[in-house]
Protein backbone atom coordinates (compact mmCIF):
# COMPACT_ATOMS: atom_id res chain seq x y z
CA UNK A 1 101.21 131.38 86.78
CA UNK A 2 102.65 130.48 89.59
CA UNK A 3 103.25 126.85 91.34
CA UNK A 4 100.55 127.39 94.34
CA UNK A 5 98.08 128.49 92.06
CA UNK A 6 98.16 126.45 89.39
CA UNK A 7 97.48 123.46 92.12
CA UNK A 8 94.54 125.71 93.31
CA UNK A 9 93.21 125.44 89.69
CA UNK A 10 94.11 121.90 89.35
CA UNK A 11 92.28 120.87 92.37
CA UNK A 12 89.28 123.39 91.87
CA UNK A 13 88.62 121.51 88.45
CA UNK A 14 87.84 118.25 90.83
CA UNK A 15 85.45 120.00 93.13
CA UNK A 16 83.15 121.43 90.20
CA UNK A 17 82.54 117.74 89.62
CA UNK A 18 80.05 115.43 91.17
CA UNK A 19 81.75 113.49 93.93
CA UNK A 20 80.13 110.27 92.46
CA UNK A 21 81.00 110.84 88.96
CA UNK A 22 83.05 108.39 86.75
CA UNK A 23 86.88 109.96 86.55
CA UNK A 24 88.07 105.94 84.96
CA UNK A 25 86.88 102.88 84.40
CA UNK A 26 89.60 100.37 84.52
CA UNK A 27 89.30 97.09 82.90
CA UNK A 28 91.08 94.11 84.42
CA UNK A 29 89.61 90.74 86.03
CA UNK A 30 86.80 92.92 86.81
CA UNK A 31 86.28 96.76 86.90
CA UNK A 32 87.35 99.17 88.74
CA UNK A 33 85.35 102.57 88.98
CA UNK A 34 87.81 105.65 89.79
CA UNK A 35 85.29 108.92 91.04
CA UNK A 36 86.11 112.32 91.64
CA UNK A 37 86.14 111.73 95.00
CA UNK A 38 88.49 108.89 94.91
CA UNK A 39 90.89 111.16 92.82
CA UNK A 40 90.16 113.96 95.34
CA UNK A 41 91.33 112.14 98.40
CA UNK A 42 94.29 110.87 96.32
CA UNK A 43 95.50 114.31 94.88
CA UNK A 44 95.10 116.53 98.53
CA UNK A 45 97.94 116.51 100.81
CA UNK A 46 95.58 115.72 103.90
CA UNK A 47 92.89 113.27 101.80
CA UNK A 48 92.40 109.68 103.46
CA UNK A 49 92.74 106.49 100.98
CA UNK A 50 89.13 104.69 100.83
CA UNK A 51 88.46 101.30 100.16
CA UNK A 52 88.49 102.04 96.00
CA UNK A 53 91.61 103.79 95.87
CA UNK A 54 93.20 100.64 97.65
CA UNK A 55 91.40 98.41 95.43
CA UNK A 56 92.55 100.19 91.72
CA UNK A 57 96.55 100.36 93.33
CA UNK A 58 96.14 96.42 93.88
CA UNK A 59 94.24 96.06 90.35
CA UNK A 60 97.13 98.04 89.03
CA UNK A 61 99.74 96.29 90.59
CA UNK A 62 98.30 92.80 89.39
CA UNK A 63 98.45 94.12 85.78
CA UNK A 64 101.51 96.01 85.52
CA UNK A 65 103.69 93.90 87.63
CA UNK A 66 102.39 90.00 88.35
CA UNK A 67 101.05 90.16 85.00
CA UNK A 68 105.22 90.27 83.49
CA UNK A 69 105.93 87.39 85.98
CA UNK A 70 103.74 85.21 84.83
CA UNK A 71 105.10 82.61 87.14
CA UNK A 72 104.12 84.13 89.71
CA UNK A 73 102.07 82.85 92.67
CA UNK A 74 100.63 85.57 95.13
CA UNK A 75 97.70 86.76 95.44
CA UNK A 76 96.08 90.25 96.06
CA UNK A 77 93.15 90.36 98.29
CA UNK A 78 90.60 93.56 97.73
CA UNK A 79 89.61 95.66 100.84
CA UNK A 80 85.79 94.29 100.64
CA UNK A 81 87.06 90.39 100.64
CA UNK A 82 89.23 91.00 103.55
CA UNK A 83 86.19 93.08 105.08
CA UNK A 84 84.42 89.95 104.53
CA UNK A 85 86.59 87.34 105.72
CA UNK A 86 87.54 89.14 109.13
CA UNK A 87 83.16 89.74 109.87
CA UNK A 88 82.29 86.08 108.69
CA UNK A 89 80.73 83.80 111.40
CA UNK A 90 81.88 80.99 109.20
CA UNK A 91 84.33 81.02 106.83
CA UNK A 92 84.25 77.99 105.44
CA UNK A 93 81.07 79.30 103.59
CA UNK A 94 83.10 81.70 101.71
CA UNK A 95 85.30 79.98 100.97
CA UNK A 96 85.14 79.12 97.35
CA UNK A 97 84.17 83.21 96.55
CA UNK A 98 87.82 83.58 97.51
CA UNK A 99 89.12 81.79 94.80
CA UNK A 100 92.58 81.31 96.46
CA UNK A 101 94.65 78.77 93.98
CA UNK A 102 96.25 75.64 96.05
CA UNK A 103 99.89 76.58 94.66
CA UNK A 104 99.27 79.85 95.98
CA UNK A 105 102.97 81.08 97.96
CA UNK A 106 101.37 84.39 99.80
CA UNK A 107 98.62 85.99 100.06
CA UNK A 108 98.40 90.23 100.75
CA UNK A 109 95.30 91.39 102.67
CA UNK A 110 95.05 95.34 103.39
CA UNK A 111 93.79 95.57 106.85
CA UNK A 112 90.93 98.26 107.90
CA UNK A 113 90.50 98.62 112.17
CA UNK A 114 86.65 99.31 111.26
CA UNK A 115 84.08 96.07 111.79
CA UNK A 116 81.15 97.87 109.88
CA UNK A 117 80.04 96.28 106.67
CA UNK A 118 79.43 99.49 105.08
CA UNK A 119 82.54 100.49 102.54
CA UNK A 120 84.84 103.85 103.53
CA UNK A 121 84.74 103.31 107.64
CA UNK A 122 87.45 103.13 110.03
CA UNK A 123 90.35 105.31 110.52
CA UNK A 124 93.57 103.48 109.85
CA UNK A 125 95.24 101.13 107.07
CA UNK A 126 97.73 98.25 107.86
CA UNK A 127 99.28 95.29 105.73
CA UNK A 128 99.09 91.82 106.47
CA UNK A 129 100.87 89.48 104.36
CA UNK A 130 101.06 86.01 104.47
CA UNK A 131 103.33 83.30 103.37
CA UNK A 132 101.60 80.04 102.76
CA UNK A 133 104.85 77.54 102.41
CA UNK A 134 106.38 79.18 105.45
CA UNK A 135 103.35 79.03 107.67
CA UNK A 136 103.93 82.28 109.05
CA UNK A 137 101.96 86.46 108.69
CA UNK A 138 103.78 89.22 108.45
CA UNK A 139 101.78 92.44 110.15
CA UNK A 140 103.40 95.94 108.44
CA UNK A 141 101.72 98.77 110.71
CA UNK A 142 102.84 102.02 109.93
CA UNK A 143 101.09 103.60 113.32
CA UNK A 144 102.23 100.34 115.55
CA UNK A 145 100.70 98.48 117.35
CA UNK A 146 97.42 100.05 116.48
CA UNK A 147 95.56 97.54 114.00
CA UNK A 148 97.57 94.25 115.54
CA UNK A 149 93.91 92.85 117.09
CA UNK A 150 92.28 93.54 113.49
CA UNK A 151 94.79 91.85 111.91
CA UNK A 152 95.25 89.09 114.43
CA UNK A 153 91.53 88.89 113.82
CA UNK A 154 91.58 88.45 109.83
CA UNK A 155 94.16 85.40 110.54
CA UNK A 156 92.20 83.51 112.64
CA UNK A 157 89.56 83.82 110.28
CA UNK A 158 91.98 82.79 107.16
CA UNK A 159 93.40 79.65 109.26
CA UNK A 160 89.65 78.61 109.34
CA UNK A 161 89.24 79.10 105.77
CA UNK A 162 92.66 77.59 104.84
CA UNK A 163 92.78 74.55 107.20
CA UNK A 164 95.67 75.09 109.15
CA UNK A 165 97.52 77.37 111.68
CA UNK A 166 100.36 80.18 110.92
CA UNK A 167 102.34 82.29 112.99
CA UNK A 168 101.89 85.74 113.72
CA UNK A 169 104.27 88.44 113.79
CA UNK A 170 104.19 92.18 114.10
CA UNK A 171 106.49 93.63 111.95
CA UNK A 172 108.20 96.89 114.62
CA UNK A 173 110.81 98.18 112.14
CA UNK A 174 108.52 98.86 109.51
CA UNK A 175 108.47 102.76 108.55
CA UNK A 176 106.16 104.90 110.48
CA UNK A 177 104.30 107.89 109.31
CA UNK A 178 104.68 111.26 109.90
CA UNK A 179 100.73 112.67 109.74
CA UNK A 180 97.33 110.49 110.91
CA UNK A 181 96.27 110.31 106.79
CA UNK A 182 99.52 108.71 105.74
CA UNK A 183 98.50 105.36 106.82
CA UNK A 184 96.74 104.69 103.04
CA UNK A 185 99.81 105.31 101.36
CA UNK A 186 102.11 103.49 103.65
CA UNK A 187 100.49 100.62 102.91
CA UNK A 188 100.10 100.95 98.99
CA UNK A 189 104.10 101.82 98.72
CA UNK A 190 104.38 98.57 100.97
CA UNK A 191 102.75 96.46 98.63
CA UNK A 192 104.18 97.69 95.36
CA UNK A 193 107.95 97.43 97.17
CA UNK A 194 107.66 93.94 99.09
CA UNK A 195 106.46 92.39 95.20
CA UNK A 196 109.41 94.65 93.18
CA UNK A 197 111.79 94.54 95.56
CA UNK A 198 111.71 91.44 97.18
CA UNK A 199 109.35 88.36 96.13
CA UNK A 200 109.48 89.07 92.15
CA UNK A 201 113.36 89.36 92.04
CA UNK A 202 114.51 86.64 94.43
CA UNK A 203 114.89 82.80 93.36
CA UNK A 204 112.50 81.02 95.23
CA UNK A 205 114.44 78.29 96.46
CA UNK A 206 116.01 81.27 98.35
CA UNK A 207 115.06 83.45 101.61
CA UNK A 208 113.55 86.34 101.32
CA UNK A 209 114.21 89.50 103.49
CA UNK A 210 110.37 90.91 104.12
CA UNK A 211 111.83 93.77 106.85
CA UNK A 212 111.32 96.96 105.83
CA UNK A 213 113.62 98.47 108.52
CA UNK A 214 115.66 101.20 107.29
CA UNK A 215 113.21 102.11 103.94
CA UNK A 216 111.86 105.89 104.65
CA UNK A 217 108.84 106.71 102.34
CA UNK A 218 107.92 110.18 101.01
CA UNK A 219 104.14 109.99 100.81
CA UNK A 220 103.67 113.25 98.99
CA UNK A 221 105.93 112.11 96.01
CA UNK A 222 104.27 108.54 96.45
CA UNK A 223 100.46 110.27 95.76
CA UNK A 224 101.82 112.23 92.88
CA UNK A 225 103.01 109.19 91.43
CA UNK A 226 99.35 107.36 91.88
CA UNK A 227 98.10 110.71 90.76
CA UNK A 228 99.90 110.22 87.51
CA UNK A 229 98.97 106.68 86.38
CA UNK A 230 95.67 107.64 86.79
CA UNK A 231 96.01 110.63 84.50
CA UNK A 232 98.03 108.41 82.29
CA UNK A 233 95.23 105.56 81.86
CA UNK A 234 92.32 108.40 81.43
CA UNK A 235 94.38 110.00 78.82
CA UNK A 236 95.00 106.55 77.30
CA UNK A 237 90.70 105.66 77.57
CA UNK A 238 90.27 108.96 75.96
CA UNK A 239 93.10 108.18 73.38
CA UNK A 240 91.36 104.94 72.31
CA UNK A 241 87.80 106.47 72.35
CA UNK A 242 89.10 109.16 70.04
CA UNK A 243 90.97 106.57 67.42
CA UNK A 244 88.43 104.10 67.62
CA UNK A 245 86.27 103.99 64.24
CA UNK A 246 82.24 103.27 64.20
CA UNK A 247 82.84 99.76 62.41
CA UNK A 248 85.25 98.32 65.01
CA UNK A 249 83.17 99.73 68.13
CA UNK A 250 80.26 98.01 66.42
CA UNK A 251 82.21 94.88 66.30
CA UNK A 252 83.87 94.44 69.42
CA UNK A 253 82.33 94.45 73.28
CA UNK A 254 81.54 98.19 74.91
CA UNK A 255 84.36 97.29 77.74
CA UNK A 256 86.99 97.24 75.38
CA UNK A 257 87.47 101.00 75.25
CA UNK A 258 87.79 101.70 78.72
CA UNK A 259 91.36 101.73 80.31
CA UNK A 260 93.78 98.37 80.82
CA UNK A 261 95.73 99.74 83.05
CA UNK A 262 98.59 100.31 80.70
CA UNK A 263 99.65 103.66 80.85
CA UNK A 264 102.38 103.32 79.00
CA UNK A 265 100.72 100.12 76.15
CA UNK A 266 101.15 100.77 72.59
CA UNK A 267 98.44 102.96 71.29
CA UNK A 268 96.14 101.50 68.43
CA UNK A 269 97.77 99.93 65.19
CA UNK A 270 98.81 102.78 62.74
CA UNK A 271 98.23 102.55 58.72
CA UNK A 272 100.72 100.91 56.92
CA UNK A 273 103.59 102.54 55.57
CA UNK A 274 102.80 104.49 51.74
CA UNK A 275 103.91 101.81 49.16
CA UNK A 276 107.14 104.29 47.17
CA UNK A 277 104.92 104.03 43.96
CA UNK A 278 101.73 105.07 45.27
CA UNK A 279 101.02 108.94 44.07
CA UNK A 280 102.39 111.72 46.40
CA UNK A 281 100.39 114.61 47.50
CA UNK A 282 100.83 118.12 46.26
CA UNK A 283 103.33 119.39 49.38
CA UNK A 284 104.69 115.75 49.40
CA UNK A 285 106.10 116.47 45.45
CA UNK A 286 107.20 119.52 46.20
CA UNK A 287 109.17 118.75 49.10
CA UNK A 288 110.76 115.93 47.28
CA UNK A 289 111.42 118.09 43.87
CA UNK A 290 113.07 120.78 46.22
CA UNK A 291 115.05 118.47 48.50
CA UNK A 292 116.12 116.61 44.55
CA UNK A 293 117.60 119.98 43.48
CA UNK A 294 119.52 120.85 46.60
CA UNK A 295 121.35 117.70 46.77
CA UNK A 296 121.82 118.16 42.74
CA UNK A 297 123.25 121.69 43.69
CA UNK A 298 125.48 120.33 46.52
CA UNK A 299 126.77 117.53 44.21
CA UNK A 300 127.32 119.52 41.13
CA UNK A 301 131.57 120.31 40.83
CA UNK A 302 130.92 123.80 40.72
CA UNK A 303 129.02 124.33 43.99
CA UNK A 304 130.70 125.55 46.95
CA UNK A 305 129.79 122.50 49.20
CA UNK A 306 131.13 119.77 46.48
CA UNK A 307 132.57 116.92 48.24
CA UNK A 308 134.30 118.94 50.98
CA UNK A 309 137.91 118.73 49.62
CA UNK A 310 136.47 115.96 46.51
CA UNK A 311 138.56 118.00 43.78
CA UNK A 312 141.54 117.68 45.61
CA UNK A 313 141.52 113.73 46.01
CA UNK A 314 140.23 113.83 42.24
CA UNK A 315 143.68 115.61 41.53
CA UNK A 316 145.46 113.21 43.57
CA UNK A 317 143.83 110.18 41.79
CA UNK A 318 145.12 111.46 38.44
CA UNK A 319 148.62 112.04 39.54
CA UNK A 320 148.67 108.25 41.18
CA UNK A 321 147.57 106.54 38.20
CA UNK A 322 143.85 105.86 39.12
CA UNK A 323 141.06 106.73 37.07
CA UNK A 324 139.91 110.06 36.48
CA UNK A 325 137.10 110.37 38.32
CA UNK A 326 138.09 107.74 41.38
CA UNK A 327 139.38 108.49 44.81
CA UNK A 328 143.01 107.65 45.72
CA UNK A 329 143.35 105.25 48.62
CA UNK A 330 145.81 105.31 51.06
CA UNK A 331 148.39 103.66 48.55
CA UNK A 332 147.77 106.18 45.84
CA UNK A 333 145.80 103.41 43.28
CA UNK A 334 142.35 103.58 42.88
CA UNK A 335 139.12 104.32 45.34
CA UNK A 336 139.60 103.88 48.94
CA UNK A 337 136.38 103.33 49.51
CA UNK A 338 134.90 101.04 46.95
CA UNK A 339 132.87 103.60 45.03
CA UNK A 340 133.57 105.60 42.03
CA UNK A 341 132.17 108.97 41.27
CA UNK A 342 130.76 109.58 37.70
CA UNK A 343 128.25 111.98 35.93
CA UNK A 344 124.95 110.88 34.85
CA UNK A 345 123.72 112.73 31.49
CA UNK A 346 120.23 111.64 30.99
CA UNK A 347 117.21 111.30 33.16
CA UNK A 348 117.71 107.58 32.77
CA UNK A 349 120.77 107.69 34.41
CA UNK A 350 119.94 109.85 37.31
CA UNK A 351 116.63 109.29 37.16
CA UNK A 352 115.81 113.10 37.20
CA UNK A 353 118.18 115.16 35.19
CA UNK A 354 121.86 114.55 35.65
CA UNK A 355 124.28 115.24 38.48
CA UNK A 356 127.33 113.56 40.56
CA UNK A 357 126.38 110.14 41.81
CA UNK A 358 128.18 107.19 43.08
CA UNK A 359 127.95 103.34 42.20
């Protein structure tokens, strides 16, 4: 099968689904429902990023990477809260829903040029993040200047809510897209590289370089790798489902078997190891009889595969003096390598008929 139509299969398994069907559930502060749709404008080529595929990349994000810098201060806002905050008369009122720590040291707010309430309007994605200690917003538009009033907009409305004023600036090196549906992606890749590639690794007593100028993004091989972690964490869901035994799913909370957002988390806890005296199976005694008698064979003096050359040293040991069954060294006395070679007679010995051993 070829490469174009193996996609065409791939992508014609999405469409017999129900747009508003469940692809994931991903558990993290709160969940996050993945639908066919969602994967659908994720997997296509020309598909548009909603408001839930930007939401599960920032849930992912805050689990895979803030999560291992626990230390950490910056905070991911969802699509709906920023929504919120840029069509609020008063912010002040919402401001505790935010829950926006005091020691917080930026804040990241995806920006959508729509001002409908309703979820999945407007045409165009842009990044706004700001930097609390340094008073100042950084506006990453990958189709510049066209959401600078929407985000100029959301920053009034978070100096209201926050209590005091911050600059403004409108980033023009950042990368620009190529097509009118890249805009989605541009700003998912800029959030995952600004926290791995600048705020996580840099001391914080230092500056940090937010430009992007220069970076070039491939949004096809950026969707297939979204595409993937998605795959990963419904083959992970379906992993634990599968492993997961009636007594422990009667025990523990019905969320608990839907996706963490680990694709890559250890799997459930496997049996411990068989004790060596516990009884082997039929194949498991007949595989270790078997594998017994060929390394009997291979041992015995008169098999072709003795010792690779052991006669020879044996010979060697006899004419320097050393014992008859020991290894010359180097300086023709004894074993060079601290063992000696003898024959066991009896089962006792051996512990299953005789043969060459060493001690």
């Amino acid at each position: 099968m070829s490469l174009r139509n193996a996609i065409r299969e791939s992508m014609s398994r999405y469409r017999e689904k129900s747009e508003d069907e469940e692809y994931l559930t991903c558990l993290i502060d709160h969940d996050v429902k993945v639908t066919y749709e969602d994967m659908r404008c994720l997997r296509e080529s020309d598909g548009w990023l909603n408001d839930n595929n930007i939401l599960f990349w920032e849930t992912y994000l805050e689990q895979n990477i803030l999560r291992d810098h626990p230390g950490n201060t910056v905070k991911l806002l969802p699509p709906s809260m920023v929504q919120l905050l840029k069509l609020s008369p008063d912010p002040a009122i919402i401001k505790e829903s935010f829950g926006i720590p005091p020691t917080t040291s930026h804040i990241f707010l995806p920006v959508n040029d729509t001002r409908l309430t309703n979820a999945n309007a407007g045409s165009h994605w842009s990044l706004l993040v700001v930097g609390i200690s340094d008073r100042v917003a950084l506006h990453y538009d990958s189709m510049s200047p066209s959401n600078v009033n929407e985000a100029r907009l959301v920053l009034t409305q978070l100096q209201a809510l926050l209590g005091f004023g911050i600059n403004f600036r409108n980033l023009e090196d950042t990368p620009q897209q190529e097509k009118t549906n890249e805009c989605g992606v541009h700003v998912c890749w800029a959030m995952e590289f600004l926290l791995q590639r600048r705020l996580l690794t840099t001391m914080r007593e230092n500056e940090v370089d937010m430009s992007l100028a220069g970076k070039r993004l491939d949004q096809t091989r950026f969707r297939r790798q979204m595409v993937l972690i998605c795959e990963a964490i419904k083959k992970e869901s379906k992993s634990r489902s599968k492993h997961s035994t009636p007594s422990s799913s009667t025990t523990t909370s019905p969320r608990s078997s839907r996706a963490s957002l680990k694709p890559h988390s250890p799997r459930s806890p496997q049996p411990p190891p068989r004790s060596p005296h516990s009884p082997r199976s039929s194949g498991e005694s007949r595989r270790h009889h078997h594998h017994h008698q060929k390394q009997q064979r291979r041992h015995h003096p008169r098999s072709p595969h003795y010792g690779y050359g052991q006669r020879e040293r044996e010979r060697e040991g006899r004419r320097a003096g050393g014992g008859v069954n020991e290894y010359a060294n180097e300086n023709g006395n004894g074993n060079g390598i601290g063992q000696e070679m003898r024959y066991a007679a009896s089962e006792r010995e051996r512990g299953r008929g005789g043969g060459w051993y060493y001690e």
